[in-house]
Protein backbone atom coordinates (compact mmCIF):
# COMPACT_ATOMS: atom_id res chain seq x y z
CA UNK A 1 104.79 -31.33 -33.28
CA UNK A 2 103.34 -33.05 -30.10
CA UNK A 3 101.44 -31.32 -27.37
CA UNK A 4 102.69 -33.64 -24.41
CA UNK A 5 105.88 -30.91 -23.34
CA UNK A 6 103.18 -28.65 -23.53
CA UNK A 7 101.43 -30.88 -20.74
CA UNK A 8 104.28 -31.36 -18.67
CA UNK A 9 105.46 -27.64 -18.53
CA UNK A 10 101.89 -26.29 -17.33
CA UNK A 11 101.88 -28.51 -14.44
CA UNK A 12 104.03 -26.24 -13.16
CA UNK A 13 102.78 -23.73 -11.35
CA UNK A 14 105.38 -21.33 -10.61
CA UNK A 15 105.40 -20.99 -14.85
CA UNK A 16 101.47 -20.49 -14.70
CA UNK A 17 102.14 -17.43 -12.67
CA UNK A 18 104.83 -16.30 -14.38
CA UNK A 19 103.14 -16.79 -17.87
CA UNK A 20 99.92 -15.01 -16.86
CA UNK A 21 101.92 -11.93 -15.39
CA UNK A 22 103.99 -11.98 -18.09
CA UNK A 23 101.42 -11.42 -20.36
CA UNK A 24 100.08 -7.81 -18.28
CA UNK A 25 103.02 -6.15 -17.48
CA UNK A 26 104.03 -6.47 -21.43
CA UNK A 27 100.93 -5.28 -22.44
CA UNK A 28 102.29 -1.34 -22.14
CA UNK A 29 105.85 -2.40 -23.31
CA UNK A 30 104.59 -3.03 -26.80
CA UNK A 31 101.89 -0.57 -26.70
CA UNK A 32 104.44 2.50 -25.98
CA UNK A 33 106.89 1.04 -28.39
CA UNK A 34 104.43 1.94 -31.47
CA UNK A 35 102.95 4.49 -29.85
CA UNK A 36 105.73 6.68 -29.71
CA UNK A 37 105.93 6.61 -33.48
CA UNK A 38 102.70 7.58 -34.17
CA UNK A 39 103.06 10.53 -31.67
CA UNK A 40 106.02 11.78 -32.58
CA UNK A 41 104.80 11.75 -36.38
CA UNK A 42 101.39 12.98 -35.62
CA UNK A 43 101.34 15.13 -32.66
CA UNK A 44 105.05 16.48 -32.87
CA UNK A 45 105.02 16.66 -36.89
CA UNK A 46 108.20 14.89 -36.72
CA UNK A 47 109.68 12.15 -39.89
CA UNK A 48 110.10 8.76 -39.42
CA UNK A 49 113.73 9.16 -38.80
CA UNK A 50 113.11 11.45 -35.74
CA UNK A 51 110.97 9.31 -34.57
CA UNK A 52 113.60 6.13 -34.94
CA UNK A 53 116.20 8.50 -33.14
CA UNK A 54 113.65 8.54 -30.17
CA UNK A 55 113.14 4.93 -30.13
CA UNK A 56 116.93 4.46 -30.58
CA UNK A 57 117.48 7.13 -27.16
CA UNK A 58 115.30 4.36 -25.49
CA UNK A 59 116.38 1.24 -26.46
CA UNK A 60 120.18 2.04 -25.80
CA UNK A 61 119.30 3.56 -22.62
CA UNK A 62 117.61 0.34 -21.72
CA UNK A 63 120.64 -1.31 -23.29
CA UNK A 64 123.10 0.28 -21.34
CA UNK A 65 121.12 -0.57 -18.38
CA UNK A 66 120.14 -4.18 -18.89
CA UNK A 67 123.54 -5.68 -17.59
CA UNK A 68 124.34 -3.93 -14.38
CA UNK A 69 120.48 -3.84 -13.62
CA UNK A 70 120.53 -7.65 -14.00
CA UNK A 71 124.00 -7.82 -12.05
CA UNK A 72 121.57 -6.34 -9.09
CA UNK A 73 118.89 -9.11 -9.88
CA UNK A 74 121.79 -12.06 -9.01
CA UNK A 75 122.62 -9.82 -5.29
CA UNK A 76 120.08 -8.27 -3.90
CA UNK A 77 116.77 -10.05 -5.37
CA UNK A 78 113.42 -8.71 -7.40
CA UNK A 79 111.75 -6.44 -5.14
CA UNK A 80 115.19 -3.95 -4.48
CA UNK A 81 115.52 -3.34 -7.95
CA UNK A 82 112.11 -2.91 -9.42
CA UNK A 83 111.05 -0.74 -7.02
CA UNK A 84 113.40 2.11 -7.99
CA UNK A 85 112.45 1.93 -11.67
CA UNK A 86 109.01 2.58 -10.74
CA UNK A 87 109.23 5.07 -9.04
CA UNK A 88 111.15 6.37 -12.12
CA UNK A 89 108.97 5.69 -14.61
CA UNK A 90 106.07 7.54 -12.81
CA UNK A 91 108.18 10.21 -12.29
CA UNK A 92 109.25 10.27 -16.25
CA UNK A 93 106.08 9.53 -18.07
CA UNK A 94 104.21 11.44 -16.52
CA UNK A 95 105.87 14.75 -17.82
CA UNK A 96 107.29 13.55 -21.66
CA UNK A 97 103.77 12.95 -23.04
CA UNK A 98 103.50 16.89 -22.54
CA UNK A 99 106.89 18.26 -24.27
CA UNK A 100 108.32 18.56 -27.60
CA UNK A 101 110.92 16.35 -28.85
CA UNK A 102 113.75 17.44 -27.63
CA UNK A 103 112.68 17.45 -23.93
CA UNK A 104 111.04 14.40 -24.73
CA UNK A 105 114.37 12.60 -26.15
CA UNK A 106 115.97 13.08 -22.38
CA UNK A 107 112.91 12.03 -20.55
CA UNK A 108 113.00 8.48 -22.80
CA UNK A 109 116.38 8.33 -22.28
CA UNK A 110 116.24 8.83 -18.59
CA UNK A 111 113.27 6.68 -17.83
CA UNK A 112 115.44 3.37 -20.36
CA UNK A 113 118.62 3.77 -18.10
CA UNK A 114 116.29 2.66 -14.93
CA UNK A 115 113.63 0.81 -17.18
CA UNK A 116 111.56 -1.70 -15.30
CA UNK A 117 113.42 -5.05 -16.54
CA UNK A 118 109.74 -7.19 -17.00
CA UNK A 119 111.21 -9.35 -19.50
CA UNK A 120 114.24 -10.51 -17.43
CA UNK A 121 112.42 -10.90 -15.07
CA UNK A 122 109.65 -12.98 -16.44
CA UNK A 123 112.34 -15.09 -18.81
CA UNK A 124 114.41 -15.98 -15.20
CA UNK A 125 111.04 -17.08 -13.66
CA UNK A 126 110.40 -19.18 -16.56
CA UNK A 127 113.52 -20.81 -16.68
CA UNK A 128 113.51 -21.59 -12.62
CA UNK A 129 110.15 -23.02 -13.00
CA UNK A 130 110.70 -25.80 -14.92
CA UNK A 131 113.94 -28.73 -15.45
CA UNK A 132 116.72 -28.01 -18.14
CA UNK A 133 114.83 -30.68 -20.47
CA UNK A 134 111.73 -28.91 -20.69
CA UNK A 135 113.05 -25.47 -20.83
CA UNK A 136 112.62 -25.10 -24.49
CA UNK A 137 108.90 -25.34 -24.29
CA UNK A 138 108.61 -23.45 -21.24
CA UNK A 139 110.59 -20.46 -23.45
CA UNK A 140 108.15 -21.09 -26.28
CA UNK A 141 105.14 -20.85 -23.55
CA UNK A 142 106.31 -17.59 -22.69
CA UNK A 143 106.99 -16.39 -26.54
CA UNK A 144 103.23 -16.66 -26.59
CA UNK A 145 102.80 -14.86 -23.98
CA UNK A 146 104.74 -12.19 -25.29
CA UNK A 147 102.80 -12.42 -28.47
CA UNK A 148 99.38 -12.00 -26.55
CA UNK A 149 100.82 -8.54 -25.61
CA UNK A 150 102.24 -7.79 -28.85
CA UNK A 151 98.69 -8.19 -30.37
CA UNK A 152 96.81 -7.13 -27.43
CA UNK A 153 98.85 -3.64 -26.68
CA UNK A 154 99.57 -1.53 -30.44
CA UNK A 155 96.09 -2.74 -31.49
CA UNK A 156 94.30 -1.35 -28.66
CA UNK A 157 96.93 1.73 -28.21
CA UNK A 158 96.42 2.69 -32.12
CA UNK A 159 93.00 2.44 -32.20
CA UNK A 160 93.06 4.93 -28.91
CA UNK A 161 95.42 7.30 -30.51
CA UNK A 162 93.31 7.26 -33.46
CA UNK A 163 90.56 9.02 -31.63
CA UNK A 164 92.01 10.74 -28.63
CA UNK A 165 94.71 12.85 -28.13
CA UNK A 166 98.05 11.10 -28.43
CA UNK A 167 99.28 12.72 -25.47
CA UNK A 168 96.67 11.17 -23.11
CA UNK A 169 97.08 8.02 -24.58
CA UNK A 170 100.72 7.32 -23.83
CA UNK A 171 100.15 9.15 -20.67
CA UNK A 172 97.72 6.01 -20.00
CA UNK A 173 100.03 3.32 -21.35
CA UNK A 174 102.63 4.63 -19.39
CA UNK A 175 100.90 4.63 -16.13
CA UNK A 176 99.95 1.13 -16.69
CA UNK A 177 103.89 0.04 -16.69
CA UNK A 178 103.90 1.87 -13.17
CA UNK A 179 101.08 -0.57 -12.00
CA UNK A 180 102.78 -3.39 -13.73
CA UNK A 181 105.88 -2.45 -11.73
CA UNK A 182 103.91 -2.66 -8.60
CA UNK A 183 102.42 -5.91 -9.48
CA UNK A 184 106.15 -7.49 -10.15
CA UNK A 185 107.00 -6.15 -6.41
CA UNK A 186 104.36 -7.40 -4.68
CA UNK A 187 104.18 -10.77 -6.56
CA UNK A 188 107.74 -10.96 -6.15
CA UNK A 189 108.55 -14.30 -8.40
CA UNK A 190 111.30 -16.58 -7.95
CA UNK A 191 114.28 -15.82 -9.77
CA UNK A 192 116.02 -19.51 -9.42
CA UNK A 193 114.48 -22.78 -8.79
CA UNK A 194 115.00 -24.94 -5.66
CA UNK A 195 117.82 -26.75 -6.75
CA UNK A 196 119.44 -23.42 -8.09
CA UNK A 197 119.21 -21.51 -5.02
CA UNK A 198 121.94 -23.70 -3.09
CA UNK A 199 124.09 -23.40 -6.10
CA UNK A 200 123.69 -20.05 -6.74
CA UNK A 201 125.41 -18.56 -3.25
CA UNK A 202 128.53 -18.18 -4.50
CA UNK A 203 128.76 -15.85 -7.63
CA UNK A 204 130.39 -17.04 -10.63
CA UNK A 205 133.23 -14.60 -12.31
CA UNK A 206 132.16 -13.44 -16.21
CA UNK A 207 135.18 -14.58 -17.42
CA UNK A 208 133.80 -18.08 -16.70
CA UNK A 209 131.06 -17.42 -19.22
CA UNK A 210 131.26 -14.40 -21.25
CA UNK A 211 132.78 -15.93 -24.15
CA UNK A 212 132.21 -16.66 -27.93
CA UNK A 213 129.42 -19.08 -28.12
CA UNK A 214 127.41 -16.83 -25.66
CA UNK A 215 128.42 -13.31 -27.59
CA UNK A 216 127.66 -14.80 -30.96
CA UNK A 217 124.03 -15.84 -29.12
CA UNK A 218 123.35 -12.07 -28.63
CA UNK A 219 124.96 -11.09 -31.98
CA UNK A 220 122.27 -13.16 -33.75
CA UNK A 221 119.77 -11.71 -31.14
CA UNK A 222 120.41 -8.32 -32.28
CA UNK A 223 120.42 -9.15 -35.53
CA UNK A 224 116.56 -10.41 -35.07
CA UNK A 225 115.24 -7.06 -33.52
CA UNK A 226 117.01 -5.31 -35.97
CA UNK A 227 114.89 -7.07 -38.63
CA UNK A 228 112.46 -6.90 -36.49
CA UNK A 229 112.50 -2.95 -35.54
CA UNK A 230 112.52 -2.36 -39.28
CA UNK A 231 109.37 -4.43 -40.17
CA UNK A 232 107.67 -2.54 -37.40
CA UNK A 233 108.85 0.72 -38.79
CA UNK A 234 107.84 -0.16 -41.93
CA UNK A 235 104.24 -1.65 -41.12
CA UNK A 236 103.24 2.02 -39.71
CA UNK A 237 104.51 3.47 -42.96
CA UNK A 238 102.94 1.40 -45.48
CA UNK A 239 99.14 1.87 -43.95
CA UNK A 240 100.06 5.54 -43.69
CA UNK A 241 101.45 5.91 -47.45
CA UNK A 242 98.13 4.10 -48.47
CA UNK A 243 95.78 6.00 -46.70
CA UNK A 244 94.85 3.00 -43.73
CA UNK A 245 96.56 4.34 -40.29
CA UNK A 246 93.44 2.58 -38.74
CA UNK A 247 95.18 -0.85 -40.09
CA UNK A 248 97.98 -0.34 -38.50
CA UNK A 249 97.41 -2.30 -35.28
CA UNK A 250 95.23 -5.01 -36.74
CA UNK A 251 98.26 -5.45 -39.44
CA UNK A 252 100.64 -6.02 -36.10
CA UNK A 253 98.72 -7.88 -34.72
CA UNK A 254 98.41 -10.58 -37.57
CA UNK A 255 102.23 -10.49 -37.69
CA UNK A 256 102.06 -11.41 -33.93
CA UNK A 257 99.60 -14.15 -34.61
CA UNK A 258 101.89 -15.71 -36.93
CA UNK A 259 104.65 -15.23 -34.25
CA UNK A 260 102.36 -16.96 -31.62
CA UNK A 261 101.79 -19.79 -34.08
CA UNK A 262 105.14 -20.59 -34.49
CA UNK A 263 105.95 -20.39 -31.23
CA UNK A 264 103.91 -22.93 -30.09
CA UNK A 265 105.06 -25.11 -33.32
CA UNK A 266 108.85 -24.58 -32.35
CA UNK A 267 108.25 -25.66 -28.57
CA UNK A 268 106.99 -28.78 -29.17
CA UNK A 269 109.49 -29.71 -32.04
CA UNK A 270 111.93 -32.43 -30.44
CA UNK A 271 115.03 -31.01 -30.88
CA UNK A 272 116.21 -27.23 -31.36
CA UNK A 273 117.39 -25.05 -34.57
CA UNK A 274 120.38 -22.85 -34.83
CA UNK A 275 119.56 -19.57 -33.91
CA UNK A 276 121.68 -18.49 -36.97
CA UNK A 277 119.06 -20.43 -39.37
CA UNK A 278 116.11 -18.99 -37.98
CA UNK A 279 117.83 -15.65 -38.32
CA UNK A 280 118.13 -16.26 -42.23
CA UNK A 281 114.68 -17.80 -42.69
CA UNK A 282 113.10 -14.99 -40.69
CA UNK A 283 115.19 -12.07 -43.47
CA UNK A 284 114.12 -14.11 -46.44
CA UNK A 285 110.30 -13.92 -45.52
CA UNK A 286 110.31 -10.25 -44.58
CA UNK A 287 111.56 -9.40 -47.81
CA UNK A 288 108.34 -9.79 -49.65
CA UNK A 289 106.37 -7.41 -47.31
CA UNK A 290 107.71 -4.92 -48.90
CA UNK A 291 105.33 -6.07 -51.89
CA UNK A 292 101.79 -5.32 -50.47
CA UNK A 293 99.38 -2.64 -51.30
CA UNK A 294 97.01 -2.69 -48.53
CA UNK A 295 95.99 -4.18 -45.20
CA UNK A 296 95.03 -7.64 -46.43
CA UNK A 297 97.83 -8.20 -48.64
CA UNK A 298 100.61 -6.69 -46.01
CA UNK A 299 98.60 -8.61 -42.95
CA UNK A 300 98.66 -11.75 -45.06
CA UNK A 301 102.76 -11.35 -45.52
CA UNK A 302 103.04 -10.22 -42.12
CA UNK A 303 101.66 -13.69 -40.77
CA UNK A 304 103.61 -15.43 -42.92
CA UNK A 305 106.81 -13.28 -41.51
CA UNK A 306 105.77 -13.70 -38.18
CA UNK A 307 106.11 -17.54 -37.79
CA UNK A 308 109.84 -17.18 -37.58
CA UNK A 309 109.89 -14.19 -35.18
CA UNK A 310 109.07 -15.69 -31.65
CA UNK A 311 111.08 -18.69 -32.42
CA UNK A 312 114.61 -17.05 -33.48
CA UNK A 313 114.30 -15.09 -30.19
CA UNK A 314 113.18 -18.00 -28.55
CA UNK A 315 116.00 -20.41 -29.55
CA UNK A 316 118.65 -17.49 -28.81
CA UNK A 317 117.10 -17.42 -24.99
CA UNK A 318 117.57 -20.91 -24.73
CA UNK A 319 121.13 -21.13 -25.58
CA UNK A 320 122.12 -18.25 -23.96
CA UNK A 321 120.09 -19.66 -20.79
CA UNK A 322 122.25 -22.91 -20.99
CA UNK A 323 125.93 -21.23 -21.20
CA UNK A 324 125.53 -19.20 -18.12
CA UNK A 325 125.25 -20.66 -14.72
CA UNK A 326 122.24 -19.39 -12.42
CA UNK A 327 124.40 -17.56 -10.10
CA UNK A 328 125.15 -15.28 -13.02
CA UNK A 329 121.50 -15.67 -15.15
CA UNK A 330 119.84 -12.05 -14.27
CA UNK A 331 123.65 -10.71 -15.75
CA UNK A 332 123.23 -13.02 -19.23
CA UNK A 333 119.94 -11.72 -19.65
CA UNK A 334 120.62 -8.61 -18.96
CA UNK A 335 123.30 -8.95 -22.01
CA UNK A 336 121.20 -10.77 -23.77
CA UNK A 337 118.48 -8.49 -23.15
CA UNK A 338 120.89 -5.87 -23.88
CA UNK A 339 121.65 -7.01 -27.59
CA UNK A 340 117.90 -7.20 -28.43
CA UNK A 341 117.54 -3.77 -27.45
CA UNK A 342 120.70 -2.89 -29.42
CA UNK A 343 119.39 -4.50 -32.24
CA UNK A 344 116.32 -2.48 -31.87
CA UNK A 345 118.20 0.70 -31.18
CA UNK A 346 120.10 0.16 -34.78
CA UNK A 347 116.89 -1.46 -37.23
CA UNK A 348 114.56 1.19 -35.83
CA UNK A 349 116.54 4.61 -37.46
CA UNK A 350 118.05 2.67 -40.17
CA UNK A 351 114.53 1.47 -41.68
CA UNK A 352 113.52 5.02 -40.89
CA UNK A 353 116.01 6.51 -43.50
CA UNK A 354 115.27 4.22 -45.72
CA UNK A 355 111.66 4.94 -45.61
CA UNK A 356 112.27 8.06 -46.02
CA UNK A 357 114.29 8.12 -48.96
CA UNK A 358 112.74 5.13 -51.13
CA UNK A 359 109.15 4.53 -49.43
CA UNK A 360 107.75 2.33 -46.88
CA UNK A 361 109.30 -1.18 -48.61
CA UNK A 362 112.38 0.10 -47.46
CA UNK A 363 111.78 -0.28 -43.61
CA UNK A 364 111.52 -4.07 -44.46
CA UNK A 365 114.01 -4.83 -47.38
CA UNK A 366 117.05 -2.73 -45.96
CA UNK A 367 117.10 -4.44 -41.95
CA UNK A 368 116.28 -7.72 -43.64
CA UNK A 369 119.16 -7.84 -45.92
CA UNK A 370 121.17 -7.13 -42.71
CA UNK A 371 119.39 -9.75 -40.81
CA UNK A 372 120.48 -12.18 -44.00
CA UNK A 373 123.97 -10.96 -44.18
CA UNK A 374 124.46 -11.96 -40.36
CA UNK A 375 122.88 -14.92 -40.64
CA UNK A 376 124.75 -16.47 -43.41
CA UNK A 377 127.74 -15.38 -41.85
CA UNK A 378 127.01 -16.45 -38.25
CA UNK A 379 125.98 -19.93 -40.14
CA UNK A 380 129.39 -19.97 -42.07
CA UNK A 381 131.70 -19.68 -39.01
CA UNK A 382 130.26 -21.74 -36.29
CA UNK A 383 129.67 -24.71 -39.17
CA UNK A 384 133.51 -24.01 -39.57
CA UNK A 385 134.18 -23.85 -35.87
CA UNK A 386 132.58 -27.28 -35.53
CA UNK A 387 134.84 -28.58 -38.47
CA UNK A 388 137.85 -27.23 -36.82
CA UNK A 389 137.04 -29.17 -32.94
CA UNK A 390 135.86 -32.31 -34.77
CA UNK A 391 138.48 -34.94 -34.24
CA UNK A 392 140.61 -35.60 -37.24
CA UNK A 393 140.24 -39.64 -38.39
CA UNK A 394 143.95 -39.24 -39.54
CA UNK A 395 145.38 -38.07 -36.27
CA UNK A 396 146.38 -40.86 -34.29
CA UNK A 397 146.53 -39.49 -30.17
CA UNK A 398 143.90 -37.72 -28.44
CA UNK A 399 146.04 -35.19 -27.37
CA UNK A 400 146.90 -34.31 -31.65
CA UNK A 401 143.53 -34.04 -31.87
CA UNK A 402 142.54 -31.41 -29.17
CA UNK A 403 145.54 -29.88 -30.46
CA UNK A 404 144.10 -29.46 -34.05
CA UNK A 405 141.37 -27.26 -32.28
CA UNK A 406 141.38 -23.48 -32.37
């Protein structure tokens, strides 16, 4: 690992800005995210499958909404579409912290279909910021600063839920999404880099893009959050079976140091890894989480777990980024965005039935034997696509040989 792409990519300082507001307007992402749980187990006197149904209402709200939303990002620019989802979210949040679940179900749903899209956002402005060949690293860059939040925002929420009402709390989390909202209008980042923007006038048709290599990109996406979703799931449940509820957020937030870490260890490798491999490694290492008895022992596994998070999401943005011309970026990363909220939407209730039938292990073994079955899989057929379009030595003509290709 060198730190020279790190030096080049920080010269930049369109991807300064974008890093450092990356970081704040995440913060209340996460923090809801885990919040939400502990509310609607808590305060509501819900189970941990209700409270994966609510997260699941979200996440395919924001799912359904990530592709059109991001269609709006390529025509009419930042400021036209993040102001309406502010307005939204105010509007939303500031009623569902006070109603039971049913009420609040529709209210998550409602506020996810016109979601403020941060992380689109923030991605695009990474990507414009720097050239193709130090895009990698720039991703990576902003995988930390995703991880800052991660740590930052369920450690700090927790801790306030664990002495004030839960209510208030995500009544205050909430609120600061609205501001972020307002600081993403008023900040206004660019969406495409110089050379982009001359490019980018005339918009590109989906057929053009929107094929296999990029849907088998956001298949292995959502199979990382699904992992993922489950492991969060089942952190909360394990320090709550032993009696620690306090541990939960310093737990997360050793997995997200160990996501942080190897971030910054897969940006400055020199060349990338299959998205598909990561996806495997990151299932085999989550399996032994469900082993630990207490905070050390599950924040020790979590690290471990963690250094493959940030860069399977990482290396899926970075293919996906380079199949997809930047006329039609905000739309791939709105599908993109889109799967990792599926993926979410799916590993959050199914690690939530499993934890309630067998115990907290369950919220990590069951997504990450998913997570391994996709990954071999994944692995398996584009190693046999590549077989298929190499050129066969025995064929003599070019034109045989493009033939031989599926």
């Amino acid at each position: 690992m060198s730190i020279a792409p790190y030096r080049a990519v920080l010269a930049s300082r369109d991807l300064r800005a974008a890093l450092i507001l990356g970081s704040l307007v995440r913060i209340p992402v996460f923090s809801a995210g885990v919040l939400l749980t502990v509310h609607v187990v808590t305060t509501l006197e819900r189970s941990y499958a209700a409270a994966g149904l609510l997260a699941s209402v979200a996440t395919v709200a924001i799912a359904v909404s990530g592709p059109w939303r991001g269609r709006l990002l390529d025509r009419v620019g930042l400021r036209r579409v993040v102001l309406p989802s502010t307005l939204v979210a105010l509007l939303c949040w500031s009623v569902a912290p006070w109603v039971d679940y049913v009420p609040l179900l529709v209210l998550a749903g409602v506020a996810g279909l016109f979601v403020i899209p941060s992380f689109s956002i923030v991605r695009q402005a990474v990507i414009a910021a720097v050239p193709s060949q130090e895009r990698r690293t720039a991703i990576s860059l902003d995988s930390v600063a995703v991880e800052l939040a991660f740590i930052v925002g369920p450690a700090t929420s927790i801790w306030a839920a664990s002495l004030w009402d839960t209510r208030w709390v995500l009544f205050a989390i909430q609120m600061l999404g609205v501001v972020g909202g307002l600081v993403l209008w008023f900040v206004d980042l660019p969406l495409r880099g110089d050379a982009e923007d001359d490019g980018a006038r005339t918009q590109t048709q989906r057929s053009a893009w929107f094929g296999l290599p990029f849907v088998a990109v956001c298949l292995a996406a959502a199979a990382a959050t699904f992992v993922l979703a489950g492991t969060d799931l089942g952190i909360v449940a394990r320090m709550r079976e032993v009696g620690e509820p306090t541990a939960i957020g310093l737990v997360l937030a050793s997995w997200g140091l160990g996501s942080l870490i190897g971030a910054l260890v897969y940006g400055g490798l020199s060349r990338s890894i299959s998205t598909f491999w990561l996806l495997g490694a990151l299932a085999l290492v989550t399996f032994p989480m469900a082993l630990a008895a207490g905070p050390l022992s599950l924040g020790a596994l979590g690290f471990v777990a963690g250094m493959f998070c940030a860069p399977t999401i990482t290396a899926s943005v970075d293919q996906a980024s380079r199949i997809v011309p930047a006329s039609a970026r905000g739309e791939a990363m709105g599908w993109h965005g889109s799967s990792l909220t599926l993926g979410g939407a799916m590993g959050a209730p199914f690690a939530g039935l499993a934890i309630d039938e067998v115990g907290a292990g369950g919220g990590f073994v069951a997504p990450a034997a998913v997570g391994l079955v996709i990954a071999v899989l994944g692995a398996v057929a584009l190693q046999t696509r590549r077989r298929r379009r190499a050129p066969n030595p025995e064929v003599s003509s070019p034109a045989s040989a493009i033939g031989s290709g599926p």
